[in-house]
N, C-alpha and C. Protein backbone atom coordinates (compact mmCIF):
# COMPACT_ATOMS: atom_id res chain seq x y z
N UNK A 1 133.22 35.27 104.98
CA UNK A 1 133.17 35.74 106.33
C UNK A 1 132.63 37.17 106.30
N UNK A 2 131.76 37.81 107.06
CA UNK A 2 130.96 39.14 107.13
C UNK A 2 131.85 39.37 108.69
N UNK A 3 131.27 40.76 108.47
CA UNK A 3 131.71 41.23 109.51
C UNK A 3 130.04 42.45 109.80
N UNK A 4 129.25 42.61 110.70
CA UNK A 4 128.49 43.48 110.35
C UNK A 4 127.76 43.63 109.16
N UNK A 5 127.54 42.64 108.63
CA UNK A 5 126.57 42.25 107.56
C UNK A 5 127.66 42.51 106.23
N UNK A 6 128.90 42.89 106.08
CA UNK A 6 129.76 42.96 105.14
C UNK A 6 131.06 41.95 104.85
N UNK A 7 131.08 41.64 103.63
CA UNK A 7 132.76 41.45 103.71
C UNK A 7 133.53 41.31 104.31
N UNK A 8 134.70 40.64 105.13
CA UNK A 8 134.97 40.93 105.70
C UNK A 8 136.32 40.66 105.23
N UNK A 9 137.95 41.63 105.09
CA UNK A 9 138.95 41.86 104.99
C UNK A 9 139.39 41.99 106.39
N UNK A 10 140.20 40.84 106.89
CA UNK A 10 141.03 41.10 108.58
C UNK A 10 142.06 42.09 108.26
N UNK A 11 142.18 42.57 109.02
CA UNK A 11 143.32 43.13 109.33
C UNK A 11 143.91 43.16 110.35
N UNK A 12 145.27 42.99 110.70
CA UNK A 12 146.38 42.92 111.70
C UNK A 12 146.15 42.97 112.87
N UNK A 13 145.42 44.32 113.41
CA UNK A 13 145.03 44.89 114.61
C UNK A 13 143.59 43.93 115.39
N UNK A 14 142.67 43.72 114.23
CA UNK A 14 141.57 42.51 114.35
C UNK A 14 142.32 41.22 114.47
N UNK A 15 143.18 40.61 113.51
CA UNK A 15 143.42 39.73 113.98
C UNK A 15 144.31 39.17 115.01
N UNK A 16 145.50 40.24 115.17
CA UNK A 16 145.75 39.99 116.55
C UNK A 16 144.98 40.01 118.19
N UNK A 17 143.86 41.00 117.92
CA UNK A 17 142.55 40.57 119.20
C UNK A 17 142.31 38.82 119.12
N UNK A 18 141.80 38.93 117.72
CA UNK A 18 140.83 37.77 117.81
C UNK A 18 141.85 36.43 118.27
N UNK A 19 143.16 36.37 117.75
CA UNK A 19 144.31 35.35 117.88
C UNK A 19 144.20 34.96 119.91
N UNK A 20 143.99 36.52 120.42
CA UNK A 20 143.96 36.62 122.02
C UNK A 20 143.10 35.47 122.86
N UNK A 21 142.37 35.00 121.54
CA UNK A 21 140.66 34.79 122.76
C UNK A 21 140.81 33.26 122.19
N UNK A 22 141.78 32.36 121.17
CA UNK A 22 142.19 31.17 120.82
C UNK A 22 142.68 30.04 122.19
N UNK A 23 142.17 29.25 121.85
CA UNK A 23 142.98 28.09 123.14
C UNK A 23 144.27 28.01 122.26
N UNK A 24 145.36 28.12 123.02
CA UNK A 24 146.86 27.85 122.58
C UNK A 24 147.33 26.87 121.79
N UNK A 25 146.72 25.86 122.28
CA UNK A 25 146.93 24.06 121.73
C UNK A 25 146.40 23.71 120.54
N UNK A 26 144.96 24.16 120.38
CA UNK A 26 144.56 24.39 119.75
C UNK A 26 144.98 25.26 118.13
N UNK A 27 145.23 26.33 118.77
CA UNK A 27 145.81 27.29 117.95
C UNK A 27 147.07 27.23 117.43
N UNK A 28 148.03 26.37 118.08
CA UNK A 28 149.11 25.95 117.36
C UNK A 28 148.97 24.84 116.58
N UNK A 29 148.12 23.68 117.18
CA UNK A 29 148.04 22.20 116.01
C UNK A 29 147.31 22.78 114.43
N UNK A 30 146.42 23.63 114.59
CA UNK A 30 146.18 24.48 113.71
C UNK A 30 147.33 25.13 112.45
N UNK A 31 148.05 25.98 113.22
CA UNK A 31 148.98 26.31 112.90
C UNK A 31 150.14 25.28 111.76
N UNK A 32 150.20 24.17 112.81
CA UNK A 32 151.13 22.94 112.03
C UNK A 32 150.71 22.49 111.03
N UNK A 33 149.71 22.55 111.05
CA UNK A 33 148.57 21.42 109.97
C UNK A 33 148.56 22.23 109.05
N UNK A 34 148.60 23.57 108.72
CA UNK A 34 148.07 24.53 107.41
C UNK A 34 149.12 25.85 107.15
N UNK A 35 149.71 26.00 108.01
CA UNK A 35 150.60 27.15 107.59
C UNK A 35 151.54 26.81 106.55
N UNK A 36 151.81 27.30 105.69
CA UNK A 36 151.08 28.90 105.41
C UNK A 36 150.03 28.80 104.99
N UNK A 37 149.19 29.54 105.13
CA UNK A 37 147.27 30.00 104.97
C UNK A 37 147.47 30.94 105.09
N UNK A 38 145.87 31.64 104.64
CA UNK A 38 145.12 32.69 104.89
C UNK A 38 144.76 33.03 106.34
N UNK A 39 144.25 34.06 106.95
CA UNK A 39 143.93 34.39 108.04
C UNK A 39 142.50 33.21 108.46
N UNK A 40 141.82 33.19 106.72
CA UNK A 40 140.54 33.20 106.59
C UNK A 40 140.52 32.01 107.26
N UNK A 41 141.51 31.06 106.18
CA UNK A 41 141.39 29.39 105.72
C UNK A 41 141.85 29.41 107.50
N UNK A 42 142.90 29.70 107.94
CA UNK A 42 143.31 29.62 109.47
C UNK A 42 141.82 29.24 109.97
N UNK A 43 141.13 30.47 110.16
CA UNK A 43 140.13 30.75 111.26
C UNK A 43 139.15 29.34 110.77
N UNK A 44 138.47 29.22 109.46
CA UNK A 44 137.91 28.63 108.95
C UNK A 44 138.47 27.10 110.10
N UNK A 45 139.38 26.54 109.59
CA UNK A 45 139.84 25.33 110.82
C UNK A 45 139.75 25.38 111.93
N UNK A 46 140.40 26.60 112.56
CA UNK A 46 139.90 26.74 113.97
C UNK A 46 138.73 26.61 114.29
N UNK A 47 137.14 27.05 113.97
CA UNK A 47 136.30 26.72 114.22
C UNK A 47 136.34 25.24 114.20
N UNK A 48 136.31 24.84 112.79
CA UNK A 48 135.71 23.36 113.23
C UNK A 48 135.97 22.58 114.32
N UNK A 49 137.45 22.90 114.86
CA UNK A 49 137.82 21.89 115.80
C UNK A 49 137.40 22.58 116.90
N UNK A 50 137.21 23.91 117.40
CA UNK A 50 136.65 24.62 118.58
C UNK A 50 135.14 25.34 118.23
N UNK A 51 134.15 24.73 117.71
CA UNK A 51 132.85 25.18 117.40
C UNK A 51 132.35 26.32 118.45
N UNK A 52 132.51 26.28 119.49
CA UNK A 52 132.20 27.56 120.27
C UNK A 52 132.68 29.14 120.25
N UNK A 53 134.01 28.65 119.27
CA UNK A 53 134.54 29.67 119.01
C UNK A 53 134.00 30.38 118.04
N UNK A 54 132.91 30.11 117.38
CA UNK A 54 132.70 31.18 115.88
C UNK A 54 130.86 31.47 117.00
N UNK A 55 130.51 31.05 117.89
CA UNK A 55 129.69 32.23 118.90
C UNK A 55 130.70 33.30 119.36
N UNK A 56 132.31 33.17 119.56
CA UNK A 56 132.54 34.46 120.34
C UNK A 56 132.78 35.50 119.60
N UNK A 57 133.39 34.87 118.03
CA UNK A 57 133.43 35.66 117.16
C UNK A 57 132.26 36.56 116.60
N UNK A 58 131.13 35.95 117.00
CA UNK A 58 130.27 36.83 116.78
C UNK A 58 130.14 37.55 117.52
N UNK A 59 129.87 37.12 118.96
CA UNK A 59 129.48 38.24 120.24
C UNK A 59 130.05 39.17 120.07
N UNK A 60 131.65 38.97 120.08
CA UNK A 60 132.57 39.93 120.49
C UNK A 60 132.99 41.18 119.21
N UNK A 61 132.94 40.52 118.28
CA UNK A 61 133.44 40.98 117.23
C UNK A 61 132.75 40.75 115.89
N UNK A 62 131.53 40.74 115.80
CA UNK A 62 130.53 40.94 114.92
C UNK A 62 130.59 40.16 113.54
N UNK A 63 131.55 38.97 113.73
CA UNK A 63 131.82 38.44 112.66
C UNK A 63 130.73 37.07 112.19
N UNK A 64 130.48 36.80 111.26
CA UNK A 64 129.97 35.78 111.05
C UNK A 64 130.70 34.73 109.79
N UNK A 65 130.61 33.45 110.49
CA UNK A 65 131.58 32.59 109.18
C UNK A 65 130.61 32.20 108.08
N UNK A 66 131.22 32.36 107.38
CA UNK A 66 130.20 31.66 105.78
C UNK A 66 129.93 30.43 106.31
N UNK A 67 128.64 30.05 105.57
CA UNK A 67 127.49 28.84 106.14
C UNK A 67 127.94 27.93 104.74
């Protein structure tokens, strides 16, 4: 995951934004299915099942997911 063409290490304050902009339902079946995880492996699932979501991650927050 990059962030601004780098690396990208979440941290707390990022990932509690980014957690903001999740569909709920979503974000909890998520939750059930893999916790405990990574922030990464998290997000990584979330996309697949909400594909629109790794455009907002970019718009908003400059992130891009590994291809």
């Amino acid at each position: 995951m990059l962030r601004y063409g780098e690396k990208l290490d979440l941290d707390k304050n990022l990932w509690d934004a980014i957690v903001t902009y999740m569909n709920d339902d979503i974000r909890e079946d998520v939750h059930f299915d893999l916790a405990p995880c990574s922030e990464e492996e998290f997000l990584d699932e979330y996309v697949k099942r909400d594909p629109e979501f790794e455009k907002l991650l970019h718009e908003e927050f400059g992130i891009e997911m590994d291809v």
